[in-house]
PDB file of N, CA and C in Angstrom:
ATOM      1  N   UNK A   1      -4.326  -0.395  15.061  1.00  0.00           N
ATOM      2  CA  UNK A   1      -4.630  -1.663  14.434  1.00  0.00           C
ATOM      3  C   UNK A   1      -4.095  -2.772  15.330  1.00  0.00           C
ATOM      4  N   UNK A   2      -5.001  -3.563  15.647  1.00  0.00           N
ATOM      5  CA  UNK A   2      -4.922  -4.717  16.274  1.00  0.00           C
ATOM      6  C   UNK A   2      -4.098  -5.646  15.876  1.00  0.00           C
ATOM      7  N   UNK A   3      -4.468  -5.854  14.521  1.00  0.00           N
ATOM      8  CA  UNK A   3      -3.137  -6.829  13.714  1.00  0.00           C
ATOM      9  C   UNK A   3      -2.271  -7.495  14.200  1.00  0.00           C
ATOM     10  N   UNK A   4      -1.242  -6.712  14.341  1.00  0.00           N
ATOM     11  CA  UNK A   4       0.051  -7.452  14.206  1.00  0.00           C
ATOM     12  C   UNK A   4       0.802  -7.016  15.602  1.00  0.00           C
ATOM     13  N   UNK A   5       1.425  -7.611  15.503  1.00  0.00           N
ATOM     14  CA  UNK A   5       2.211  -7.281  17.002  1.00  0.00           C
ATOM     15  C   UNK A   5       3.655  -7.858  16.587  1.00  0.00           C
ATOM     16  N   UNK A   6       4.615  -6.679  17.015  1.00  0.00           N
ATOM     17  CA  UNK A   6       6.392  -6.571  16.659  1.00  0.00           C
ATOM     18  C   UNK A   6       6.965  -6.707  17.867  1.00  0.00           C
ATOM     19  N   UNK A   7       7.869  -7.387  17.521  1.00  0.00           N
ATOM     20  CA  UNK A   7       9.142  -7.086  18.052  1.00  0.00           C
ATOM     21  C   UNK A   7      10.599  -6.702  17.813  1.00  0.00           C
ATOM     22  N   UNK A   8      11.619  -6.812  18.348  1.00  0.00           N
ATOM     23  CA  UNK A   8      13.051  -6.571  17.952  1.00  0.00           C
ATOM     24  C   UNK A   8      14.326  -6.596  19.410  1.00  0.00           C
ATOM     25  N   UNK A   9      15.365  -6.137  18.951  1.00  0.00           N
ATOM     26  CA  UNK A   9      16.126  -6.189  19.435  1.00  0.00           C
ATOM     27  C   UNK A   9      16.202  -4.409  20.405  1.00  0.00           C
ATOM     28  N   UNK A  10      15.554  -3.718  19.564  1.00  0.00           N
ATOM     29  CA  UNK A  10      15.160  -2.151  20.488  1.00  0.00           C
ATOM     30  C   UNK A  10      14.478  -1.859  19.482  1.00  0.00           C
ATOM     31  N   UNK A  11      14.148  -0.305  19.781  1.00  0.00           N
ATOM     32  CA  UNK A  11      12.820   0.237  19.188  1.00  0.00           C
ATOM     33  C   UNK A  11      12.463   0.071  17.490  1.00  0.00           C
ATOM     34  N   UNK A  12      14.062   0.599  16.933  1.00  0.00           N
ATOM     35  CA  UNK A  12      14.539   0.986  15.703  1.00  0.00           C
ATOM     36  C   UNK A  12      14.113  -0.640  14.914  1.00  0.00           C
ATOM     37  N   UNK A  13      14.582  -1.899  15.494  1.00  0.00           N
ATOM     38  CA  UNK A  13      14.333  -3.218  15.114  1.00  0.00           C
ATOM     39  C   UNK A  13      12.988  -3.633  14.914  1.00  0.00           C
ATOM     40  N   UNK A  14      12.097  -3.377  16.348  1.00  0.00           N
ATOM     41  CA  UNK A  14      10.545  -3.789  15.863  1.00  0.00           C
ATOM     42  C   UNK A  14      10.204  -2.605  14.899  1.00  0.00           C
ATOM     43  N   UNK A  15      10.071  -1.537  15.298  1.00  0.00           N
ATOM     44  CA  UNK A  15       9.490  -0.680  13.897  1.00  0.00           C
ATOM     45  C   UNK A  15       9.174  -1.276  12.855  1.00  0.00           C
ATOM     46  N   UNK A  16      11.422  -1.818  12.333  1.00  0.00           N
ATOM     47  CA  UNK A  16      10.861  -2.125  10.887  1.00  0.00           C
ATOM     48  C   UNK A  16      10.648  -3.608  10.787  1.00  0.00           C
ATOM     49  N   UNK A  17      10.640  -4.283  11.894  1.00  0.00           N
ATOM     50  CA  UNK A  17       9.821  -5.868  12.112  1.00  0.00           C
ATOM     51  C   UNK A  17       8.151  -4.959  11.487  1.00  0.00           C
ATOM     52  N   UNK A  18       7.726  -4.291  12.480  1.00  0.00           N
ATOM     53  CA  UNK A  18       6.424  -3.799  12.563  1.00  0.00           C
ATOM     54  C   UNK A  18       5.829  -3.306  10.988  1.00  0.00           C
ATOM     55  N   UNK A  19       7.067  -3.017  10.387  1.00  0.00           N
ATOM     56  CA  UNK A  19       6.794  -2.627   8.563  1.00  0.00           C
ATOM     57  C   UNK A  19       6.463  -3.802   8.230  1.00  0.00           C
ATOM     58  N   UNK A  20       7.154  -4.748   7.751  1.00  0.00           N
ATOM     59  CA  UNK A  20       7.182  -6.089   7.619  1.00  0.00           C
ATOM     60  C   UNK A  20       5.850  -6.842   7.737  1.00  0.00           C
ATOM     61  N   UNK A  21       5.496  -6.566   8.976  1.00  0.00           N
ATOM     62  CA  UNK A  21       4.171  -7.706   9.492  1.00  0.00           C
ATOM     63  C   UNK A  21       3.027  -6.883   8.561  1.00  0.00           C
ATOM     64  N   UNK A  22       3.161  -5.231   8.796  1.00  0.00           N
ATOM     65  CA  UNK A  22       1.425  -4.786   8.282  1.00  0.00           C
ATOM     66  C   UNK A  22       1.824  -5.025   6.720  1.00  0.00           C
ATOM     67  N   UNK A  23       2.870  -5.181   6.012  1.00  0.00           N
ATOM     68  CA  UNK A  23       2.742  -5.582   4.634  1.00  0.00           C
ATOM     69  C   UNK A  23       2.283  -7.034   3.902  1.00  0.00           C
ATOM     70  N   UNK A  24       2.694  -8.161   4.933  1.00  0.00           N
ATOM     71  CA  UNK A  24       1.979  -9.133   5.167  1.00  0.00           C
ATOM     72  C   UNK A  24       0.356  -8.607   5.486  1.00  0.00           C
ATOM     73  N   UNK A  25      -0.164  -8.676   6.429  1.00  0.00           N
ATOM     74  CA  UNK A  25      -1.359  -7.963   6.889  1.00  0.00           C
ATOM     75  C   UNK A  25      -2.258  -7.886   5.506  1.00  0.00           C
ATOM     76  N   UNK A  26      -1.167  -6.904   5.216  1.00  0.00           N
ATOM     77  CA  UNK A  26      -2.031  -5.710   4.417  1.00  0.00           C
ATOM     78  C   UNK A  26      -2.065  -6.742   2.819  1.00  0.00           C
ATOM     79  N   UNK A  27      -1.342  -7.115   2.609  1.00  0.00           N
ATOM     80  CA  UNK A  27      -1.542  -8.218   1.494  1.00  0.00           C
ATOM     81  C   UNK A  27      -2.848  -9.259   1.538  1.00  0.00           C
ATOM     82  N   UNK A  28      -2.898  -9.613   2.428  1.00  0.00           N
ATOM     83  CA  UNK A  28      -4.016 -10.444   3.348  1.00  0.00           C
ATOM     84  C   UNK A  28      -5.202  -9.693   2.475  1.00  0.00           C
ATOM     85  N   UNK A  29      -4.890  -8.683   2.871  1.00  0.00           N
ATOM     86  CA  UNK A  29      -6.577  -7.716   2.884  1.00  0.00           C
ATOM     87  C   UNK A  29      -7.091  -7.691   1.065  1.00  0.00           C
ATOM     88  N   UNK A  30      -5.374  -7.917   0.449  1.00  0.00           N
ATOM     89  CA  UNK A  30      -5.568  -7.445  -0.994  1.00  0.00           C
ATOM     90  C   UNK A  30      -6.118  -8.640  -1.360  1.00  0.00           C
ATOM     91  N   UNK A  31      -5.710  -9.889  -0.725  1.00  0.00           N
ATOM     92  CA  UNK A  31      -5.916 -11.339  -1.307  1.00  0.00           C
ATOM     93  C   UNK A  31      -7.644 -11.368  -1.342  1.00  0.00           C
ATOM     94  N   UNK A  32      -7.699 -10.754  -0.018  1.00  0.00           N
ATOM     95  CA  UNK A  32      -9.945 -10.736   0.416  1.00  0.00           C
ATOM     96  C   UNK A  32     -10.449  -9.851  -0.358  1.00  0.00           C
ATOM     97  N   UNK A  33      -9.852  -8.916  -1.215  1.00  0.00           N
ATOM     98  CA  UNK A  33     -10.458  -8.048  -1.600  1.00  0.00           C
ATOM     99  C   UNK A  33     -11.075  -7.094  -0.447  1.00  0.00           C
ATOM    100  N   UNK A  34     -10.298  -6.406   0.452  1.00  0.00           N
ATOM    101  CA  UNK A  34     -10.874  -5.757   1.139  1.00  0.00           C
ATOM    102  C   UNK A  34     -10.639  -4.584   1.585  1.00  0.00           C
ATOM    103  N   UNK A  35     -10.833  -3.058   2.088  1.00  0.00           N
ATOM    104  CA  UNK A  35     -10.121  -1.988   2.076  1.00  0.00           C
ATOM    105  C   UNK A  35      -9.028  -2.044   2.904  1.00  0.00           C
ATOM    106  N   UNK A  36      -7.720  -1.054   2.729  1.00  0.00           N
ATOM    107  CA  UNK A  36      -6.912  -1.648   4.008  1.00  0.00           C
ATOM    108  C   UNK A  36      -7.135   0.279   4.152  1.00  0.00           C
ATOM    109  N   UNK A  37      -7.135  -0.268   6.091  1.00  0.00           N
ATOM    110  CA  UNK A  37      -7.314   0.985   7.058  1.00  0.00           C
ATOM    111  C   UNK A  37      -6.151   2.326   6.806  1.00  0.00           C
ATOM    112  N   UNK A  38      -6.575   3.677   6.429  1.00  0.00           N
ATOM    113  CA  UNK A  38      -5.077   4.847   6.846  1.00  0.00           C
ATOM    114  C   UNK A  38      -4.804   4.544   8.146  1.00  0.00           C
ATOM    115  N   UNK A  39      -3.760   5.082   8.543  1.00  0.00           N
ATOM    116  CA  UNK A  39      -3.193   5.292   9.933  1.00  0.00           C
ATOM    117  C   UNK A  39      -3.390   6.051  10.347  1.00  0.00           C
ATOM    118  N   UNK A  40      -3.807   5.511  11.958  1.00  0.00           N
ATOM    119  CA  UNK A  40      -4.534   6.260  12.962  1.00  0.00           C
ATOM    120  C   UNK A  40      -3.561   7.212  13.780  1.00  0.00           C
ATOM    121  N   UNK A  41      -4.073   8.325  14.476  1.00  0.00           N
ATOM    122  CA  UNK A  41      -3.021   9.176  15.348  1.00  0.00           C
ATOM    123  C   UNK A  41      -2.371   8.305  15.982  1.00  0.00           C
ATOM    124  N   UNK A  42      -1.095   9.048  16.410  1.00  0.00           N
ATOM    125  CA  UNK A  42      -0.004   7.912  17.097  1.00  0.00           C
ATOM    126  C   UNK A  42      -0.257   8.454  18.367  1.00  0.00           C
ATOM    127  N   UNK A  43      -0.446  10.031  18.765  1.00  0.00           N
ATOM    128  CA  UNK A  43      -0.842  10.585  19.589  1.00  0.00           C
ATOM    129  C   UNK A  43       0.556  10.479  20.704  1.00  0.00           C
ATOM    130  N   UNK A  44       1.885  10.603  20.289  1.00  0.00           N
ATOM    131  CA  UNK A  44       2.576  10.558  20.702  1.00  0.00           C
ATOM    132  C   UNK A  44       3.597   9.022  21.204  1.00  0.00           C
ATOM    133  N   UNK A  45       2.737   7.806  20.759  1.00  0.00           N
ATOM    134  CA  UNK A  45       3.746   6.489  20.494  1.00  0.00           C
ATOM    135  C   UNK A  45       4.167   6.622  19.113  1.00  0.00           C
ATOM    136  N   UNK A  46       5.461   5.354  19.068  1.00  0.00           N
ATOM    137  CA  UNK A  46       6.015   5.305  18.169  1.00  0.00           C
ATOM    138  C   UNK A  46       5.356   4.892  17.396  1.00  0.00           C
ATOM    139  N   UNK A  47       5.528   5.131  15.541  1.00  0.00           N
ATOM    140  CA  UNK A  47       4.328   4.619  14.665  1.00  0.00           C
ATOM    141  C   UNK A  47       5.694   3.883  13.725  1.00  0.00           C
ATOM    142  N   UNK A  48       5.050   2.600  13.043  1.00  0.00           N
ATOM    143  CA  UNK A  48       4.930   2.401  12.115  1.00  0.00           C
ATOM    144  C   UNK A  48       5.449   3.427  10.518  1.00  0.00           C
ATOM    145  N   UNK A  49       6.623   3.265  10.256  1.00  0.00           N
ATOM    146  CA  UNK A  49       6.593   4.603   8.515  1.00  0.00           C
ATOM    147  C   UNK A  49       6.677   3.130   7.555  1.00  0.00           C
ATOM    148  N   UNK A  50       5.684   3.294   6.781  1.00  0.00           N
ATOM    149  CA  UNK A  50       5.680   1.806   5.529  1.00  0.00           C
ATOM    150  C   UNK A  50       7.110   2.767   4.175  1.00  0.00           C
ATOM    151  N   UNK A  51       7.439   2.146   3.867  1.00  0.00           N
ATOM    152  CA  UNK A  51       8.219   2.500   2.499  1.00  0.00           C
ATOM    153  C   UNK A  51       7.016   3.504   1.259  1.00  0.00           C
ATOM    154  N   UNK A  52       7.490   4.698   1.184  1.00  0.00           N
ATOM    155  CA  UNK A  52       6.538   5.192  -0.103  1.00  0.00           C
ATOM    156  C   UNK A  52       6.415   4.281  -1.000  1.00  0.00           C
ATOM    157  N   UNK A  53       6.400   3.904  -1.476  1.00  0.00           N
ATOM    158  CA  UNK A  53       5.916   2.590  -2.822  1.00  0.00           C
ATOM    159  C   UNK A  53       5.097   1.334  -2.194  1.00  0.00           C
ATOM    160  N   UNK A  54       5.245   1.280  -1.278  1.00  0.00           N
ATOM    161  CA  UNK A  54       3.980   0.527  -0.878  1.00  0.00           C
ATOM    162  C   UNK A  54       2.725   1.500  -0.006  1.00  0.00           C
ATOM    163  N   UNK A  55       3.540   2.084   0.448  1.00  0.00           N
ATOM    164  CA  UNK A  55       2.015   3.422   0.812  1.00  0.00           C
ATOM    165  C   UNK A  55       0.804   3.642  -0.220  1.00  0.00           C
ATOM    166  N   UNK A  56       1.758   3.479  -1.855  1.00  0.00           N
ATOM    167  CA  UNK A  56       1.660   4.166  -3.144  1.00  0.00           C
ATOM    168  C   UNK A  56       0.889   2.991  -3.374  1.00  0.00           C
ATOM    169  N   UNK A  57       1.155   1.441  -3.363  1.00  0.00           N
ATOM    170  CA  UNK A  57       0.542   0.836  -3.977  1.00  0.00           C
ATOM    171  C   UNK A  57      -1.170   0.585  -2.839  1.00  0.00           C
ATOM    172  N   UNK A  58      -0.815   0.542  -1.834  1.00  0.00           N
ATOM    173  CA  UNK A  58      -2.433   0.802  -0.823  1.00  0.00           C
ATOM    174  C   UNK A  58      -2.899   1.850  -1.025  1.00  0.00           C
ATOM    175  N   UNK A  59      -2.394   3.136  -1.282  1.00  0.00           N
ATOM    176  CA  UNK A  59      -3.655   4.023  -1.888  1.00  0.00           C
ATOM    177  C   UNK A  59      -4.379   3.639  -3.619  1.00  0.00           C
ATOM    178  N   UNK A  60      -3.153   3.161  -4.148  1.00  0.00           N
ATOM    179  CA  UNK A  60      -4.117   2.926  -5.582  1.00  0.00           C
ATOM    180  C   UNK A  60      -5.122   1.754  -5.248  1.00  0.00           C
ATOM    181  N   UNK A  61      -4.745   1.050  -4.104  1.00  0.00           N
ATOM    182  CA  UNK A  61      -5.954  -0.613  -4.233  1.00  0.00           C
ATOM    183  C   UNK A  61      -7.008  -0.120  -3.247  1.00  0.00           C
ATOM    184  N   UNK A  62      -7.309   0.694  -2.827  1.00  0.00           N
ATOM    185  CA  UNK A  62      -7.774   1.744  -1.972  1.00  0.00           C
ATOM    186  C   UNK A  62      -9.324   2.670  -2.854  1.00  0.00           C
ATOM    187  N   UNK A  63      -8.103   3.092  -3.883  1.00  0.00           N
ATOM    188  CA  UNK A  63      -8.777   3.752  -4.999  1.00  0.00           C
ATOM    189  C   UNK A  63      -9.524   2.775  -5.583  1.00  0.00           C
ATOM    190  N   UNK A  64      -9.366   1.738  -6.329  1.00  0.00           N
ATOM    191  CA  UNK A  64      -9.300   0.687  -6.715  1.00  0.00           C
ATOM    192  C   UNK A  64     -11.073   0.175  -6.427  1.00  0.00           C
ATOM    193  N   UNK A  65     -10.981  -0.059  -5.281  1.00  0.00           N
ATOM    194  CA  UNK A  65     -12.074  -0.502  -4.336  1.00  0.00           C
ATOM    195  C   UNK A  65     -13.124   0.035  -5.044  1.00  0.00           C
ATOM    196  N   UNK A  66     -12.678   1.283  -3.971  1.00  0.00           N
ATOM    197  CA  UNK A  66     -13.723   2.939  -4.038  1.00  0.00           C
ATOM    198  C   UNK A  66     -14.141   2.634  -5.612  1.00  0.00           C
ATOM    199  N   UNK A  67     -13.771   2.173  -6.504  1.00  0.00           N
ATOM    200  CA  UNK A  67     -14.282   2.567  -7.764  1.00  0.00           C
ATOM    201  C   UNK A  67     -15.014   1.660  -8.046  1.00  0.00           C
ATOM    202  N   UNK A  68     -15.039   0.602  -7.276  1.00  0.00           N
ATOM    203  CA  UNK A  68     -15.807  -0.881  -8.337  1.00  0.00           C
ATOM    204  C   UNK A  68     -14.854  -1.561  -8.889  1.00  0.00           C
ATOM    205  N   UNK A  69     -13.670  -1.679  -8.859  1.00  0.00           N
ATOM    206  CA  UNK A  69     -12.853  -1.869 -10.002  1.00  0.00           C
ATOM    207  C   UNK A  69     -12.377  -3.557  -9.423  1.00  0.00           C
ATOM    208  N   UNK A  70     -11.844  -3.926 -10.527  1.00  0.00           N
ATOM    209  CA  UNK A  70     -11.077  -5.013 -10.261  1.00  0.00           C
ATOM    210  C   UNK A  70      -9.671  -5.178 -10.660  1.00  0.00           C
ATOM    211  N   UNK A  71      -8.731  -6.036 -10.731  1.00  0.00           N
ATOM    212  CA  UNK A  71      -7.763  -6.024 -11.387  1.00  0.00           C
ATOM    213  C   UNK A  71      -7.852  -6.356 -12.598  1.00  0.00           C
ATOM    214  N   UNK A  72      -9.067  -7.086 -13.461  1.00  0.00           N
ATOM    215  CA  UNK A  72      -8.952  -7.501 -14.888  1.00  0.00           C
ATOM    216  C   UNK A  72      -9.536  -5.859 -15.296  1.00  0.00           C
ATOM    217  N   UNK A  73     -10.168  -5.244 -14.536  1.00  0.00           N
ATOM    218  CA  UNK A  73     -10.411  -3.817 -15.158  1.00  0.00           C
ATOM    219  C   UNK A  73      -9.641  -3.067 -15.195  1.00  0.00           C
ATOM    220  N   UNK A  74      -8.954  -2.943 -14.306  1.00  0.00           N
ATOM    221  CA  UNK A  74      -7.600  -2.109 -14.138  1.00  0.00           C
ATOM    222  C   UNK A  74      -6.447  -1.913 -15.553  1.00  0.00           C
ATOM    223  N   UNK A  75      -6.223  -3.281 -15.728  1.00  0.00           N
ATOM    224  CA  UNK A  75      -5.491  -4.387 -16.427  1.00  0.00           C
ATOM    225  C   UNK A  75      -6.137  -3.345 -17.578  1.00  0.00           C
ATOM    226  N   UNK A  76      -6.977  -3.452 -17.968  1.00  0.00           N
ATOM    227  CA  UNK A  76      -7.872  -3.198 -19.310  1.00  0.00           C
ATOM    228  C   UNK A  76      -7.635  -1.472 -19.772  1.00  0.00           C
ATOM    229  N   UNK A  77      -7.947  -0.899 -18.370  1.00  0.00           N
ATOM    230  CA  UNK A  77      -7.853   0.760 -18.676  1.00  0.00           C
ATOM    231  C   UNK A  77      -6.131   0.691 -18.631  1.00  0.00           C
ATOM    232  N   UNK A  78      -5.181   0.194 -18.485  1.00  0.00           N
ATOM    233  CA  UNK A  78      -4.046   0.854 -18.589  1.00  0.00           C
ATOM    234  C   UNK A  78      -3.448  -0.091 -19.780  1.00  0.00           C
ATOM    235  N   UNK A  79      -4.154  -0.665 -20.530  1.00  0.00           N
ATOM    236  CA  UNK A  79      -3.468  -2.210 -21.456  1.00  0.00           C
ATOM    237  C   UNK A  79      -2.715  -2.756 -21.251  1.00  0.00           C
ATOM    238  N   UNK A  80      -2.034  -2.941 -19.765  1.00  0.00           N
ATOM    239  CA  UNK A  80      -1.465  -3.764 -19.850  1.00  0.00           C
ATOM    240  C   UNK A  80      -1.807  -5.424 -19.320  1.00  0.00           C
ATOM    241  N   UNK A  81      -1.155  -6.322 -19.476  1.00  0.00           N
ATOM    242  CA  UNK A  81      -1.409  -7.227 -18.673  1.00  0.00           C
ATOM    243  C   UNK A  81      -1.797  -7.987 -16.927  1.00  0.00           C
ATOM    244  N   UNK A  82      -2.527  -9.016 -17.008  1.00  0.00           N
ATOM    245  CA  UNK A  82      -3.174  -8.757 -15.537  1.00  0.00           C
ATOM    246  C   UNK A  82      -2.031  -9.227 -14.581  1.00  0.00           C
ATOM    247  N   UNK A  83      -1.076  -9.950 -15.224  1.00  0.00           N
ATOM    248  CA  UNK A  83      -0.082 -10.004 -14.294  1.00  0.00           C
ATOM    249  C   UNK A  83       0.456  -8.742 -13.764  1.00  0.00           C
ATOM    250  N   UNK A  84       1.349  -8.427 -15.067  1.00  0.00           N
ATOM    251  CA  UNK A  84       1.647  -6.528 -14.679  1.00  0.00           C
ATOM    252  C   UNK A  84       0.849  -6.284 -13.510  1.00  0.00           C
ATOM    253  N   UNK A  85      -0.410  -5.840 -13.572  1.00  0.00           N
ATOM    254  CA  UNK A  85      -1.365  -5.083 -12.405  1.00  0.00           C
ATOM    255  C   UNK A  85      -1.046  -6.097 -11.340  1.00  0.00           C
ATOM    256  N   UNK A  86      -1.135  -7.188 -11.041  1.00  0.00           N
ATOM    257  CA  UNK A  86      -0.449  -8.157 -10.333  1.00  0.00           C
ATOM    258  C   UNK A  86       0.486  -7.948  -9.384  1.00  0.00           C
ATOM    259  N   UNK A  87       1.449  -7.674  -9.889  1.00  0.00           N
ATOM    260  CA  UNK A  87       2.701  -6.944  -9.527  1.00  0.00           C
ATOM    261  C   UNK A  87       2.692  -5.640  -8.915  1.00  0.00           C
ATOM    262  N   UNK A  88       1.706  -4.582  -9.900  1.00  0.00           N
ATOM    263  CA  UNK A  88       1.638  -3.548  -9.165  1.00  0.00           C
ATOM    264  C   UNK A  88       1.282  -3.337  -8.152  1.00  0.00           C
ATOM    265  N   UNK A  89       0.359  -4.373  -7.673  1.00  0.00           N
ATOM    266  CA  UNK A  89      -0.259  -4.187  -6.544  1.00  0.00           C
ATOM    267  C   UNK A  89       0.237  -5.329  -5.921  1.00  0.00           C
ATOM    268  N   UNK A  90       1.690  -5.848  -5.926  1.00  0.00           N
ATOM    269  CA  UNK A  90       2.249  -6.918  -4.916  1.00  0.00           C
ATOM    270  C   UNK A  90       3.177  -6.267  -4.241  1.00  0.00           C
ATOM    271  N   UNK A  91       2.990  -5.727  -2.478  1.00  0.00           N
ATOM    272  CA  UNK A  91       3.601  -4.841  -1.263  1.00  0.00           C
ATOM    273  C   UNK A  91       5.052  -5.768  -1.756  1.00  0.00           C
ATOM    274  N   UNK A  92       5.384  -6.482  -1.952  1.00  0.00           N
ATOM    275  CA  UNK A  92       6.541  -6.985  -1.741  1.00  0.00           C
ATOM    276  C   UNK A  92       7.227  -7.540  -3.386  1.00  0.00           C
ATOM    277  N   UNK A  93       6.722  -6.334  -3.990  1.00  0.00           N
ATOM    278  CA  UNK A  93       7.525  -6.224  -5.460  1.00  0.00           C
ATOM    279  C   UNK A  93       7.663  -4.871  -5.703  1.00  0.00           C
ATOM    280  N   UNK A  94       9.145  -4.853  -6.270  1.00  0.00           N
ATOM    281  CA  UNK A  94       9.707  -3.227  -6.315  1.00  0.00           C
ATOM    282  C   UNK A  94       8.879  -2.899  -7.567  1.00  0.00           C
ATOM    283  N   UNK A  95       7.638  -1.422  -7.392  1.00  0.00           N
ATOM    284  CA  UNK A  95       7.305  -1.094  -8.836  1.00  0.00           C
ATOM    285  C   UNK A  95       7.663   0.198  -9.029  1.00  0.00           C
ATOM    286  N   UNK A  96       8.137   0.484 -10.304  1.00  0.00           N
ATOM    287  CA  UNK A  96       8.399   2.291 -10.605  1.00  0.00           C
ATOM    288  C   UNK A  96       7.251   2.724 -10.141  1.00  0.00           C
ATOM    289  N   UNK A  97       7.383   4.152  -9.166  1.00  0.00           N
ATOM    290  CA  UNK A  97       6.241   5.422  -8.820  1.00  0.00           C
ATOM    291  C   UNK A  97       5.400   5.436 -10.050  1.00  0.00           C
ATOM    292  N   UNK A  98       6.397   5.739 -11.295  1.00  0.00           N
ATOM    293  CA  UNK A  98       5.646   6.396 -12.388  1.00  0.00           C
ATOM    294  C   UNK A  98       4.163   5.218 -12.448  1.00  0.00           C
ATOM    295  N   UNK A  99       4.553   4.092 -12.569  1.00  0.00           N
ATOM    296  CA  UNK A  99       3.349   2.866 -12.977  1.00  0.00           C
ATOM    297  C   UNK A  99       2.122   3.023 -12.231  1.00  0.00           C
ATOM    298  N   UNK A 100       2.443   3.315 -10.829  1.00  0.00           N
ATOM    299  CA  UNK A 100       1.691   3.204  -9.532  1.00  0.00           C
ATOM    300  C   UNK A 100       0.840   4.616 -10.269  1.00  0.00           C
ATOM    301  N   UNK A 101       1.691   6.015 -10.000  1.00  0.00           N
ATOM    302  CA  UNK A 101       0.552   7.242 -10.593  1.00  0.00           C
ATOM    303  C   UNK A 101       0.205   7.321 -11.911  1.00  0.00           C
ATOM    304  N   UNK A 102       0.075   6.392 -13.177  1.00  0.00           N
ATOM    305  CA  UNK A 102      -0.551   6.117 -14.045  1.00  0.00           C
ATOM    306  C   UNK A 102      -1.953   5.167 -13.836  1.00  0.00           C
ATOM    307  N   UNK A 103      -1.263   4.091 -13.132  1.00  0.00           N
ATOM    308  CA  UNK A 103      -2.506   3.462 -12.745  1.00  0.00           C
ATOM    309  C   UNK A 103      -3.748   4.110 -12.157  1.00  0.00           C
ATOM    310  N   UNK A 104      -2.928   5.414 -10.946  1.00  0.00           N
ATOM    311  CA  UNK A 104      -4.165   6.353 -10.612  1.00  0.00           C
ATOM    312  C   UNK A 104      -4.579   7.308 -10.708  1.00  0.00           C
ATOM    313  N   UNK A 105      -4.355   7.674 -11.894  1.00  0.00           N
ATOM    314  CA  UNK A 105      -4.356   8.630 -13.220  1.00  0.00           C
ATOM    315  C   UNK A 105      -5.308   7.925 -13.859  1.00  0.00           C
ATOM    316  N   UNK A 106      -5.819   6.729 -14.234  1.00  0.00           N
ATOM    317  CA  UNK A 106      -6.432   5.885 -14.902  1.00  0.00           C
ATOM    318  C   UNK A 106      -7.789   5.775 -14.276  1.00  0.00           C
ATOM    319  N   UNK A 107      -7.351   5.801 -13.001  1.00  0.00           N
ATOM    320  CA  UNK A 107      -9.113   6.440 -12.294  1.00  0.00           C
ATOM    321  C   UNK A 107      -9.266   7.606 -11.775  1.00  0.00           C
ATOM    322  N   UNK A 108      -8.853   8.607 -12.359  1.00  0.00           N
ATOM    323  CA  UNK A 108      -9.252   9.761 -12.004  1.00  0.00           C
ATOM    324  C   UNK A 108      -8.166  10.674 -10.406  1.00  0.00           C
ATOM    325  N   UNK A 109      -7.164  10.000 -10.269  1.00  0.00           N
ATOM    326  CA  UNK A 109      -7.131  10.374  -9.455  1.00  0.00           C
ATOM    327  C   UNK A 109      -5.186  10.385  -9.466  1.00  0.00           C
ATOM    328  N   UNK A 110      -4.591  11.231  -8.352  1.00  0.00           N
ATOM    329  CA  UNK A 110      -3.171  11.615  -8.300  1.00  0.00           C
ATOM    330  C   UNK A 110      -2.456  11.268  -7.260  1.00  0.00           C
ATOM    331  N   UNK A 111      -0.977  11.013  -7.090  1.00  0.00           N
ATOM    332  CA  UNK A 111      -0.369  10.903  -6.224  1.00  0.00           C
ATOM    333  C   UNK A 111       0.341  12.029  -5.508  1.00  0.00           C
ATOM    334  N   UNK A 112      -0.471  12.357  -4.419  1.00  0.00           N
ATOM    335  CA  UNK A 112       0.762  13.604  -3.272  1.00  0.00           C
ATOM    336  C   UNK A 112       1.559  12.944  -2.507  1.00  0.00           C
ATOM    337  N   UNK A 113       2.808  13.557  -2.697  1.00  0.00           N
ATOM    338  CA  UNK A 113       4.014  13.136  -2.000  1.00  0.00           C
ATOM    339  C   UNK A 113       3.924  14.446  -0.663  1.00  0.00           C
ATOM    340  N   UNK A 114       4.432  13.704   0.616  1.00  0.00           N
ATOM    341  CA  UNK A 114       4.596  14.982   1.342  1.00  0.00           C
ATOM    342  C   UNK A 114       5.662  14.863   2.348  1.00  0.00           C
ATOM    343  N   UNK A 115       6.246  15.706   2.651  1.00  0.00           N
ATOM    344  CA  UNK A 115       7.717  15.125   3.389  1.00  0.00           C
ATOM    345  C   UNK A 115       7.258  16.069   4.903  1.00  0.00           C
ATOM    346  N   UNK A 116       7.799  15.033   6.184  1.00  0.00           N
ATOM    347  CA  UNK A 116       7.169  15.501   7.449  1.00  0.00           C
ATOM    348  C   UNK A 116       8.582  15.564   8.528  1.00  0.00           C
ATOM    349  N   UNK A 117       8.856  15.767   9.242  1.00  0.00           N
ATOM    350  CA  UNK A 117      10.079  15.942   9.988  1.00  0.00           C
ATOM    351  C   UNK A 117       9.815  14.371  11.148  1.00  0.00           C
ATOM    352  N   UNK A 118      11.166  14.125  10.681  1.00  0.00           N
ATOM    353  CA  UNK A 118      11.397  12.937  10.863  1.00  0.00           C
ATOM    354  C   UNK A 118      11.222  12.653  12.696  1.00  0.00           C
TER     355      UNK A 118
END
């Protein structure tokens, strides 16, 4: 991804500069209503690791898409309010897992967790 471009003080610094910017980015995309990209092979450069809970919340707006859906629909299949969904889907608001895999439970669909060697 072209996007964004990091820096830091050494590697460990831009990385999580580099978290930072694609969550901006990637908010961008939520504001356009638009899909945001998986991650591409690193093919041996350093990549980018986003925080699980925002991974969590780009696959549900992801899902989201894919379905037709909007946030006042969303809002509707889980009763709660459109702020709530709001939130759920704001990269830079802490939401419980559980909310995130209800929400995508609500369209048909589940959250896999998978742990990879660091």
């Amino acid at each position: 991804m072209s996007e964004a471009v990091s820096f830091g003080d050494d590697e460990t610094d831009a990385l999580a500069r580099g978290a930072e910017a694609l969550a901006v980015i990637f908010s961008g995309r939520i504001d356009d209503r638009v899909p945001i990209p998986m991650p591409s092979a690193l093919k041996g450069r350093p990549g980018v690791v986003l925080p699980a809970g925002v991974s969590a919340k780009i696959l549900l707006w992801n899902a989201m898409l894919a379905a037709g859906l909007r946030k006042a629909d969303l809002a509707r299949r889980l009763g709660m309010s459109p702020t709530l969904v709001d939130r759920l889907l704001d990269l830079h608001h802490s939401s419980r897992i559980e909310q995130i895999e209800a929400a995508l439970a609500a369209l048909g669909q589940r959250l896999v967790v998978d742990v990879r060697a660091a």
